[in-house]
PDB file of N, CA and C in Angstrom:
ATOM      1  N   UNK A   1       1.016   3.233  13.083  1.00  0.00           N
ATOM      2  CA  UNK A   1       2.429   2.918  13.140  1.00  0.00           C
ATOM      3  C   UNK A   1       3.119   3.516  11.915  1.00  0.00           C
ATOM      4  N   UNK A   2       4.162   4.226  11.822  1.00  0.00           N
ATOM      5  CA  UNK A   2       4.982   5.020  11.131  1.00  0.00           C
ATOM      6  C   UNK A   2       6.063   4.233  10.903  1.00  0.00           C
ATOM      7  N   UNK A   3       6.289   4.390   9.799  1.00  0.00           N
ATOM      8  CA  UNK A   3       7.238   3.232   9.410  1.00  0.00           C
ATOM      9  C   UNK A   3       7.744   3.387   7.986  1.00  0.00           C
ATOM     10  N   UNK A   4       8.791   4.726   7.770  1.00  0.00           N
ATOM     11  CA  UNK A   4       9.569   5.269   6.779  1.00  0.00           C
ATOM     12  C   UNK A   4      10.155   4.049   6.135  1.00  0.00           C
ATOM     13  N   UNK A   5      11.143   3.369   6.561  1.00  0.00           N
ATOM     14  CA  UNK A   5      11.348   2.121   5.624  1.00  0.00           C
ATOM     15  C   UNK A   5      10.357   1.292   4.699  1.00  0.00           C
ATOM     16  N   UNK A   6       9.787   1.088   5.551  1.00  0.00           N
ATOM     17  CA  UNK A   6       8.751   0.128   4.603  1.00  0.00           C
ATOM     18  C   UNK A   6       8.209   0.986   3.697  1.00  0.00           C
ATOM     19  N   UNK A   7       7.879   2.032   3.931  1.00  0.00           N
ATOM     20  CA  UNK A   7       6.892   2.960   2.272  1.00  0.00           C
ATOM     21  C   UNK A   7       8.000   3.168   2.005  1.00  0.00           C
ATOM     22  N   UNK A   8       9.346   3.525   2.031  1.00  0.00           N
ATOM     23  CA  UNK A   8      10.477   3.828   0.694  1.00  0.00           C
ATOM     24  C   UNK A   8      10.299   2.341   0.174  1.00  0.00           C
ATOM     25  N   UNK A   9      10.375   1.044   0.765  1.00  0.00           N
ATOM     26  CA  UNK A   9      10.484  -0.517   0.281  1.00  0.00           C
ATOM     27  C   UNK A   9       9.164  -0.591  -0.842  1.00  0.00           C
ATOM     28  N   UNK A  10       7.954   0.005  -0.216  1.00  0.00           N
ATOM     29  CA  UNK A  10       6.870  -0.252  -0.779  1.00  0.00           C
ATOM     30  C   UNK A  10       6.830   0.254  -2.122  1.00  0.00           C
ATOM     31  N   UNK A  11       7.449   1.980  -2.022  1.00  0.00           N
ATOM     32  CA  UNK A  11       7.437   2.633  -2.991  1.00  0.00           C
ATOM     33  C   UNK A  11       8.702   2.439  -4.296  1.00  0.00           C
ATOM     34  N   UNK A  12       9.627   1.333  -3.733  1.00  0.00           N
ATOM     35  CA  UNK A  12      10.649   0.736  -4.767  1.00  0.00           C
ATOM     36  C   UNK A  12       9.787  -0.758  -5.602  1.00  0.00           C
ATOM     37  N   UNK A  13       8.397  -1.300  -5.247  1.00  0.00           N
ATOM     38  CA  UNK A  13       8.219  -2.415  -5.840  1.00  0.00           C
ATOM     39  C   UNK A  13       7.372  -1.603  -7.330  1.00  0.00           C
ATOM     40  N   UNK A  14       6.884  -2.317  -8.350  1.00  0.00           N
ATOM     41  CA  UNK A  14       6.456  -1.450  -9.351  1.00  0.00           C
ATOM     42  C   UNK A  14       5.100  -1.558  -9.001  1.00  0.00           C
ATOM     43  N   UNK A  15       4.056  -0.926  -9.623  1.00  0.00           N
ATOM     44  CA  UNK A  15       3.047  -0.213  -9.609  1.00  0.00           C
ATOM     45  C   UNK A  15       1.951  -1.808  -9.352  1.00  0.00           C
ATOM     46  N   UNK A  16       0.917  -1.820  -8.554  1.00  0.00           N
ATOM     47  CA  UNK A  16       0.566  -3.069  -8.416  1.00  0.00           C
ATOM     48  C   UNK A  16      -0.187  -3.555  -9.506  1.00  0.00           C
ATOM     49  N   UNK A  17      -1.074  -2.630 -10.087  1.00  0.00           N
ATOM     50  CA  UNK A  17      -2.369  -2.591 -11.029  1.00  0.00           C
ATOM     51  C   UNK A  17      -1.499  -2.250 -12.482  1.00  0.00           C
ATOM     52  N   UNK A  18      -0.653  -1.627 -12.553  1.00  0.00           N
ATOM     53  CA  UNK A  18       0.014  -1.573 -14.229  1.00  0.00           C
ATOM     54  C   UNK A  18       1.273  -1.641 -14.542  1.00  0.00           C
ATOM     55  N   UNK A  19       1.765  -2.123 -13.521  1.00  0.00           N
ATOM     56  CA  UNK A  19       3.541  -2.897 -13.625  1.00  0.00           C
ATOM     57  C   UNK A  19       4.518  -2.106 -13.945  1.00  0.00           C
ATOM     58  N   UNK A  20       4.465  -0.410 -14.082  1.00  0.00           N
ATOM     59  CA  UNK A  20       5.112   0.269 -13.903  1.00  0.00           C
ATOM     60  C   UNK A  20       6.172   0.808 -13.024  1.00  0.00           C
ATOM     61  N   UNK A  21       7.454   1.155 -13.593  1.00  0.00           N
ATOM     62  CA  UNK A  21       8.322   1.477 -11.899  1.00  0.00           C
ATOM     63  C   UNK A  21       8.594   3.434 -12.161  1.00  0.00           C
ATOM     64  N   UNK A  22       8.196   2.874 -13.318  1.00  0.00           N
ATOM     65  CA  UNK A  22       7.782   5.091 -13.203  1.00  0.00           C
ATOM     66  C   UNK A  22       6.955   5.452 -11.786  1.00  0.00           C
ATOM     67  N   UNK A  23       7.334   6.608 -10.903  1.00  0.00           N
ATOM     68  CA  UNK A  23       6.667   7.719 -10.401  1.00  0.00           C
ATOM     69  C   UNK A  23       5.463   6.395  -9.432  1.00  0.00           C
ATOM     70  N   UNK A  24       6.362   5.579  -8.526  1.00  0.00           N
ATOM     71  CA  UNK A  24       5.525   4.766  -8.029  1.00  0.00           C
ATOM     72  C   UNK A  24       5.878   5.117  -6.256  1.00  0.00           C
ATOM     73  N   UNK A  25       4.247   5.153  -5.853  1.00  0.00           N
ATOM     74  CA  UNK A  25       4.412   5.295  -4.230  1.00  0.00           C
ATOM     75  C   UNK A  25       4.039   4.576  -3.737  1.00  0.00           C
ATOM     76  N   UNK A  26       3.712   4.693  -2.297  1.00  0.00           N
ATOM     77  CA  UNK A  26       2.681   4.151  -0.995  1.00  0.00           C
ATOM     78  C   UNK A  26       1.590   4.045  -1.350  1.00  0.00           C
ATOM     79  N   UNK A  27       0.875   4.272  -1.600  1.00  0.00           N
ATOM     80  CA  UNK A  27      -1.211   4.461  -1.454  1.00  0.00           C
ATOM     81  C   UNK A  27      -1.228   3.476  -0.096  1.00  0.00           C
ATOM     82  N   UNK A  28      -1.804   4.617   1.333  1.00  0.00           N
ATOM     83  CA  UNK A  28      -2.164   4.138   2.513  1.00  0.00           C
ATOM     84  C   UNK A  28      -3.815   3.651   1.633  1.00  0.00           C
ATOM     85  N   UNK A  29      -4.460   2.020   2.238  1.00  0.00           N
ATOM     86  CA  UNK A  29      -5.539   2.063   2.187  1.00  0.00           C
ATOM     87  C   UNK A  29      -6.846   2.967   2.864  1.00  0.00           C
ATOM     88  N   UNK A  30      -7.751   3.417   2.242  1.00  0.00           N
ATOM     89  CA  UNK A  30      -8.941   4.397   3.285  1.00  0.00           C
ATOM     90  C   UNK A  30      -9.921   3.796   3.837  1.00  0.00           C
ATOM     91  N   UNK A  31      -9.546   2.888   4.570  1.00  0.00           N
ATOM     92  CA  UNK A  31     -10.864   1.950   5.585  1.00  0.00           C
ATOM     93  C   UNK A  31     -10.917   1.945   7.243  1.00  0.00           C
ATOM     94  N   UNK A  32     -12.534   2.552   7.053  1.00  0.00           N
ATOM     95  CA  UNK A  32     -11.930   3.337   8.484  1.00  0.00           C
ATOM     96  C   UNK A  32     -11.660   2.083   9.593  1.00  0.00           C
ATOM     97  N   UNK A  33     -12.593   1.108   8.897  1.00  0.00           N
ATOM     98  CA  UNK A  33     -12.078  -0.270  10.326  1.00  0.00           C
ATOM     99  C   UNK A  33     -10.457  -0.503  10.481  1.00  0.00           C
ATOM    100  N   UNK A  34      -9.788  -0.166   9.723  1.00  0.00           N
ATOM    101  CA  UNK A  34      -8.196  -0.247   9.448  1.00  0.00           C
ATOM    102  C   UNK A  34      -7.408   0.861  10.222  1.00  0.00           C
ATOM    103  N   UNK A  35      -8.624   2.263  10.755  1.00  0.00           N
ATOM    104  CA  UNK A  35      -7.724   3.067  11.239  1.00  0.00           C
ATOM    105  C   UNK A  35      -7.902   4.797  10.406  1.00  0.00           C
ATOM    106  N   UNK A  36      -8.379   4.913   9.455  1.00  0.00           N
ATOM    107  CA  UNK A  36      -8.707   6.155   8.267  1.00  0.00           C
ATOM    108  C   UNK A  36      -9.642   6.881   8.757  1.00  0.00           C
ATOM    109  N   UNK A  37      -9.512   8.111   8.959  1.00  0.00           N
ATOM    110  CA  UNK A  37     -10.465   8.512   9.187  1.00  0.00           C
ATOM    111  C   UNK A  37     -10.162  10.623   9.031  1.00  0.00           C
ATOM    112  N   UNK A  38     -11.217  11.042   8.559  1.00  0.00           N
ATOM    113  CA  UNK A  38     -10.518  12.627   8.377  1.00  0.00           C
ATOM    114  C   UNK A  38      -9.257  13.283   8.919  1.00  0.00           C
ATOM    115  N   UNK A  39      -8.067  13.156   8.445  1.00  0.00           N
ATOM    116  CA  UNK A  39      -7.215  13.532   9.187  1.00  0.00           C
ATOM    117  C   UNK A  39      -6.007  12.370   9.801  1.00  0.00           C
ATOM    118  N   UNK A  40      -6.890  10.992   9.172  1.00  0.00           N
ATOM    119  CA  UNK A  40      -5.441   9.995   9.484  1.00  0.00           C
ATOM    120  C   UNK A  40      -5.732   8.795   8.922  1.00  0.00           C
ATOM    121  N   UNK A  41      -4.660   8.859   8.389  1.00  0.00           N
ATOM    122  CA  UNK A  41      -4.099   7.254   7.461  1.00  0.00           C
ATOM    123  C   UNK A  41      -3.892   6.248   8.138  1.00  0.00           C
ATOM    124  N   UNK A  42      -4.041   5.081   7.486  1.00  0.00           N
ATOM    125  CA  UNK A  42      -4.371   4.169   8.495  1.00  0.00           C
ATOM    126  C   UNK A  42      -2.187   3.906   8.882  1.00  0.00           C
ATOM    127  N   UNK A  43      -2.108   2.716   9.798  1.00  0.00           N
ATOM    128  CA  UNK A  43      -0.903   2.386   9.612  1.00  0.00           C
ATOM    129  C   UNK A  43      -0.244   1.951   8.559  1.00  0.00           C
ATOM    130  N   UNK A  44       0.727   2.429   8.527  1.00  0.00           N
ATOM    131  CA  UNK A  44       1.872   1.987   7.043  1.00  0.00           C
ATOM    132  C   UNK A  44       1.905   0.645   6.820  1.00  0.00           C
ATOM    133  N   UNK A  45       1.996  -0.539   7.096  1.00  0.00           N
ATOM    134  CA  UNK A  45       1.893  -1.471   7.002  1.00  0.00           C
ATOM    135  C   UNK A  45       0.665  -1.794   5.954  1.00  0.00           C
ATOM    136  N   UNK A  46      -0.601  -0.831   5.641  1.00  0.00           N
ATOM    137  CA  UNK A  46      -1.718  -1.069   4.949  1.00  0.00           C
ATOM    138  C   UNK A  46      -1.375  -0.370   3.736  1.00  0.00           C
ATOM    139  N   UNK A  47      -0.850  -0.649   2.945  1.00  0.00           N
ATOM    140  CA  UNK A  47       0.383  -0.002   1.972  1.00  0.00           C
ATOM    141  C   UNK A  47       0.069  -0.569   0.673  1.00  0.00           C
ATOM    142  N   UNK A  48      -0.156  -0.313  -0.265  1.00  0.00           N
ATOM    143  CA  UNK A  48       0.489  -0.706  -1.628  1.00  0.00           C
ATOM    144  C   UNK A  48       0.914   0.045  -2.719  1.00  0.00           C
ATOM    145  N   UNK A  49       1.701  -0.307  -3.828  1.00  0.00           N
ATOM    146  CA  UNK A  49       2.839   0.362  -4.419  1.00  0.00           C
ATOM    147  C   UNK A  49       1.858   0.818  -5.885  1.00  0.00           C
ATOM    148  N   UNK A  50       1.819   2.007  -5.994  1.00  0.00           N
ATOM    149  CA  UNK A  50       1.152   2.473  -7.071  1.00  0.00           C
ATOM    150  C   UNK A  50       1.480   3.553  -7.665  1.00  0.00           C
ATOM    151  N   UNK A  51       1.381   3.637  -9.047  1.00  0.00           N
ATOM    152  CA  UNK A  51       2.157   4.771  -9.824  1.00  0.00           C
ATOM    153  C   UNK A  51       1.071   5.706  -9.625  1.00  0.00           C
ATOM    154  N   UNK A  52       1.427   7.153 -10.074  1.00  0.00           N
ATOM    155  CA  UNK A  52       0.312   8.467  -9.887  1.00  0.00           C
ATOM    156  C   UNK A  52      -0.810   8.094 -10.532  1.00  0.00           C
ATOM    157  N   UNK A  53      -1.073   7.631 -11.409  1.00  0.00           N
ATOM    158  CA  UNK A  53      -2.066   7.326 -12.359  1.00  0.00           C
ATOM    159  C   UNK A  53      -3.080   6.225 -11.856  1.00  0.00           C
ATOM    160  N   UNK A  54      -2.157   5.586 -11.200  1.00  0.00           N
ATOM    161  CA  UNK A  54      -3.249   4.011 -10.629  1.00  0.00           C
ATOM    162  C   UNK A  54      -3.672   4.922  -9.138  1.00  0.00           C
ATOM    163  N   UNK A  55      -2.941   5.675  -8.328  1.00  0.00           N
ATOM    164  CA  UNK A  55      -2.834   5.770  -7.175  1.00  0.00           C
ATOM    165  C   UNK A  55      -4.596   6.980  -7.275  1.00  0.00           C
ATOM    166  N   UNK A  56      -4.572   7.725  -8.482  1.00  0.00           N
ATOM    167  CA  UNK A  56      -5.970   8.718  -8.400  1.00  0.00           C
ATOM    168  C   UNK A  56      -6.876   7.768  -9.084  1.00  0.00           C
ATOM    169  N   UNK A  57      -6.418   6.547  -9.599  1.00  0.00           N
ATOM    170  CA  UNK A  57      -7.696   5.822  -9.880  1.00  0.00           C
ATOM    171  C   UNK A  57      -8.252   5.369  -8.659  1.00  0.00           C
ATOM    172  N   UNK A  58      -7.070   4.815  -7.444  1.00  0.00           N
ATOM    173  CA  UNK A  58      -7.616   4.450  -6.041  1.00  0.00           C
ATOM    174  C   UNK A  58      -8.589   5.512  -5.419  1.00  0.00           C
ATOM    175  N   UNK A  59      -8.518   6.576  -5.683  1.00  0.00           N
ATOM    176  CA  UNK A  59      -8.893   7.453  -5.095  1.00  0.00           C
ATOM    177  C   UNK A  59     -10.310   8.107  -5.419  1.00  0.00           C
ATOM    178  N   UNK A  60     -10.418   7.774  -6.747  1.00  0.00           N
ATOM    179  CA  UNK A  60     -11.670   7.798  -7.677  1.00  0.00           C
ATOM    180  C   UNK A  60     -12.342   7.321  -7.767  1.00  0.00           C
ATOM    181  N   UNK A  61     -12.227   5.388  -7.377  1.00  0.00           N
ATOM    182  CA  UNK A  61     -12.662   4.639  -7.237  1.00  0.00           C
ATOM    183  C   UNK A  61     -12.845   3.523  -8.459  1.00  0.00           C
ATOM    184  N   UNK A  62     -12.027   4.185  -9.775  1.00  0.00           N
ATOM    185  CA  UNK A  62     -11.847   2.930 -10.941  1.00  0.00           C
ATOM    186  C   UNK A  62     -10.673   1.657 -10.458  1.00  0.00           C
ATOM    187  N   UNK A  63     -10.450   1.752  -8.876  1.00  0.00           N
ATOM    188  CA  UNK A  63      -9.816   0.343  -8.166  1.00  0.00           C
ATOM    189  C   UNK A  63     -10.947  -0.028  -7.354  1.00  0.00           C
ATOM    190  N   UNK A  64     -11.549  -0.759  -7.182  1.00  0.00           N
ATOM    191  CA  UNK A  64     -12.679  -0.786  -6.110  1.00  0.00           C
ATOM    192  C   UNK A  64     -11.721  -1.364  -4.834  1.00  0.00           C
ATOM    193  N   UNK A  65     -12.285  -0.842  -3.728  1.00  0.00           N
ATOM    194  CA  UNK A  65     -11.743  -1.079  -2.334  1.00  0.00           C
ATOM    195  C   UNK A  65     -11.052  -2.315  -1.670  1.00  0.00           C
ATOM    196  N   UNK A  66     -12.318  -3.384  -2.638  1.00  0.00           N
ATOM    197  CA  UNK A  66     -11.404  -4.832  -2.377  1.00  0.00           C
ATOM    198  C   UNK A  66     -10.780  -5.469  -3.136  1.00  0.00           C
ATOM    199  N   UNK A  67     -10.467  -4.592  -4.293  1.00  0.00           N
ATOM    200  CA  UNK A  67      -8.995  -5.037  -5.168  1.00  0.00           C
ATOM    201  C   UNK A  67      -7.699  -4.278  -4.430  1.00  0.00           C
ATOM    202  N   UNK A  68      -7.972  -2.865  -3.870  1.00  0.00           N
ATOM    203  CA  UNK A  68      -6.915  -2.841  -2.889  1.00  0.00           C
ATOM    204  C   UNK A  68      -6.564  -3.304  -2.062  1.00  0.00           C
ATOM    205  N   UNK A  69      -7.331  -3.880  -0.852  1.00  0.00           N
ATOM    206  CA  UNK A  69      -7.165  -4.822   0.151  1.00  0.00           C
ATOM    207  C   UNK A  69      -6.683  -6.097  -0.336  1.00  0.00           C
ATOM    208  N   UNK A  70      -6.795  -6.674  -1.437  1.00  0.00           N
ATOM    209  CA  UNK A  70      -6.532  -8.120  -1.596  1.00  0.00           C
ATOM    210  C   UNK A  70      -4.997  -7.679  -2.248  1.00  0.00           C
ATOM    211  N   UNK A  71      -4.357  -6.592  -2.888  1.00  0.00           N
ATOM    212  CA  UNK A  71      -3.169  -6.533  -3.311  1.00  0.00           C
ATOM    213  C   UNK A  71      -2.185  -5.651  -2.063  1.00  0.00           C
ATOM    214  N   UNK A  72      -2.793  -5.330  -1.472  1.00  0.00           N
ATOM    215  CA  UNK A  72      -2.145  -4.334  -0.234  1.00  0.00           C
ATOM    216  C   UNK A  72      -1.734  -6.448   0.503  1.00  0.00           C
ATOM    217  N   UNK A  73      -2.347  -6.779   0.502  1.00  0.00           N
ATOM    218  CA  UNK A  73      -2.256  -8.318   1.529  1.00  0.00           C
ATOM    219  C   UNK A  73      -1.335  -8.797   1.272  1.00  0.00           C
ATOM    220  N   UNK A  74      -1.375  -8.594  -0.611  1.00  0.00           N
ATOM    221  CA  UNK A  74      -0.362  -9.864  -1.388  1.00  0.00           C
ATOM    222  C   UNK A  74       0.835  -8.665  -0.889  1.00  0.00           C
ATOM    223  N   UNK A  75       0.930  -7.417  -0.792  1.00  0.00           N
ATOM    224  CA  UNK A  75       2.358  -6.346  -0.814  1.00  0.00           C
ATOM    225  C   UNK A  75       2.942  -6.889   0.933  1.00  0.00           C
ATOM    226  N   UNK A  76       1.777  -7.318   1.864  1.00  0.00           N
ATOM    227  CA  UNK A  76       2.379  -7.433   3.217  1.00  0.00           C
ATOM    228  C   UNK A  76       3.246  -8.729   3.374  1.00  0.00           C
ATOM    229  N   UNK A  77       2.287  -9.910   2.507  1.00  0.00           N
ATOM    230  CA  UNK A  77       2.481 -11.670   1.877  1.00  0.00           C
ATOM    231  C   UNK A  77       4.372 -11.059   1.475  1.00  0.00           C
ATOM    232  N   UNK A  78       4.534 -10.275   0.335  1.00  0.00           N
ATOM    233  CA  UNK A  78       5.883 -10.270  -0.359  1.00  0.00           C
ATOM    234  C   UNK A  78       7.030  -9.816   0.876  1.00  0.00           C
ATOM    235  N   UNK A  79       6.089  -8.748   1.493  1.00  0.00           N
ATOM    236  CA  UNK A  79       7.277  -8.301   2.656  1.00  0.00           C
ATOM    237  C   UNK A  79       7.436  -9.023   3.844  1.00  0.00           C
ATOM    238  N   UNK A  80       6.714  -9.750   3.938  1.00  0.00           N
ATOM    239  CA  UNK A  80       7.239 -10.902   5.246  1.00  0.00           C
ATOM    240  C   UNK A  80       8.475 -11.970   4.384  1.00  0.00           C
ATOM    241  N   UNK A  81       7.886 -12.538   3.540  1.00  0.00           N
ATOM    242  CA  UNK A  81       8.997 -13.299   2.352  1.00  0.00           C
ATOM    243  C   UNK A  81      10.251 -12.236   2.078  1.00  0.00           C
ATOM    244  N   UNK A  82      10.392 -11.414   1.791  1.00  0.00           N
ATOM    245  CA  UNK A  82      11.641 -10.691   1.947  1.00  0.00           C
ATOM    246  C   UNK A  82      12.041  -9.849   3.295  1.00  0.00           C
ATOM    247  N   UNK A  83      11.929 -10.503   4.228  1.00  0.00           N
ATOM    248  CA  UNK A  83      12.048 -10.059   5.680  1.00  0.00           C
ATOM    249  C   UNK A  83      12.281  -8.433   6.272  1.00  0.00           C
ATOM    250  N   UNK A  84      11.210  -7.724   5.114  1.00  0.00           N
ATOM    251  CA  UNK A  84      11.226  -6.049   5.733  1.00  0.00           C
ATOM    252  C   UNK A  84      10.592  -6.166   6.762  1.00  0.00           C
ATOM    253  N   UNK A  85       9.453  -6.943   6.874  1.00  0.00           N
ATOM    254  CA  UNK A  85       8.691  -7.347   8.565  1.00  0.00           C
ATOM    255  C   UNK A  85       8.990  -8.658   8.691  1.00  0.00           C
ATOM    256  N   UNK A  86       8.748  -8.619  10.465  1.00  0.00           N
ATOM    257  CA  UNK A  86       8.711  -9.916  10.680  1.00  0.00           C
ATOM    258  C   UNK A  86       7.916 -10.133  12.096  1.00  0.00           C
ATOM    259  N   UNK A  87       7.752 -11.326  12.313  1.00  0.00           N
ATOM    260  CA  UNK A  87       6.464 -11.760  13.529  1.00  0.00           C
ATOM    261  C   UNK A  87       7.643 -11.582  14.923  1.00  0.00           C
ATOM    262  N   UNK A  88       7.326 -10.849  15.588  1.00  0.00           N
ATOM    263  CA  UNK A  88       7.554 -10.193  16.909  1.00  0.00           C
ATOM    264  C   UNK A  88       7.300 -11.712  17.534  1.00  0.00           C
ATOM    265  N   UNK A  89       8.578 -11.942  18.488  1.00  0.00           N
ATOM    266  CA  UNK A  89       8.618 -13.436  19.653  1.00  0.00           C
ATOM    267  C   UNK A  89       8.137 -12.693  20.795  1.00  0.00           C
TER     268      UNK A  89
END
């Protein structure tokens, strides 16, 4: 699911891991049960807000996988509370 709003929303909160609002993006999580796989990111919704510096540590692996998942949760937790998503009737 593609979903331009929410990564500009995602990419306006500051950096999750060093509280920075410098040069902060998306980082899609890379789990393939989530959807990742050579050639595709999972859905936008699996999102969290990270500056360049934290975002190649994700990538390097000085974030381990389930410190992203547990702050990508708390980034979905903040966006239901500020109603960028919401539960489909």
């Amino acid at each position: 699911m593609k979903n331009k709003k929410y990564l500009q929303w995602v990419a306006s909160l500051p950096c999750i891991f060093c509280a920075t609002l410098q040069g902060v993006q998306a980082h899609h999580l890379r789990v393939m049960v989530l959807g990742a796989g050579v050639g595709r990111k999972t859905p936008d919704i699996f999102t969290l807000p990270v500056c360049y510096k934290c975002h190649e540590d994700c990538h390097n692996g000085t974030h381990p996988k389930e410190d992203q998942m547990r702050w990508c949760l708390q980034t979905i937790g903040r966006a239901f509370a500020e109603e960028m998503i919401q539960w489909k009737k």
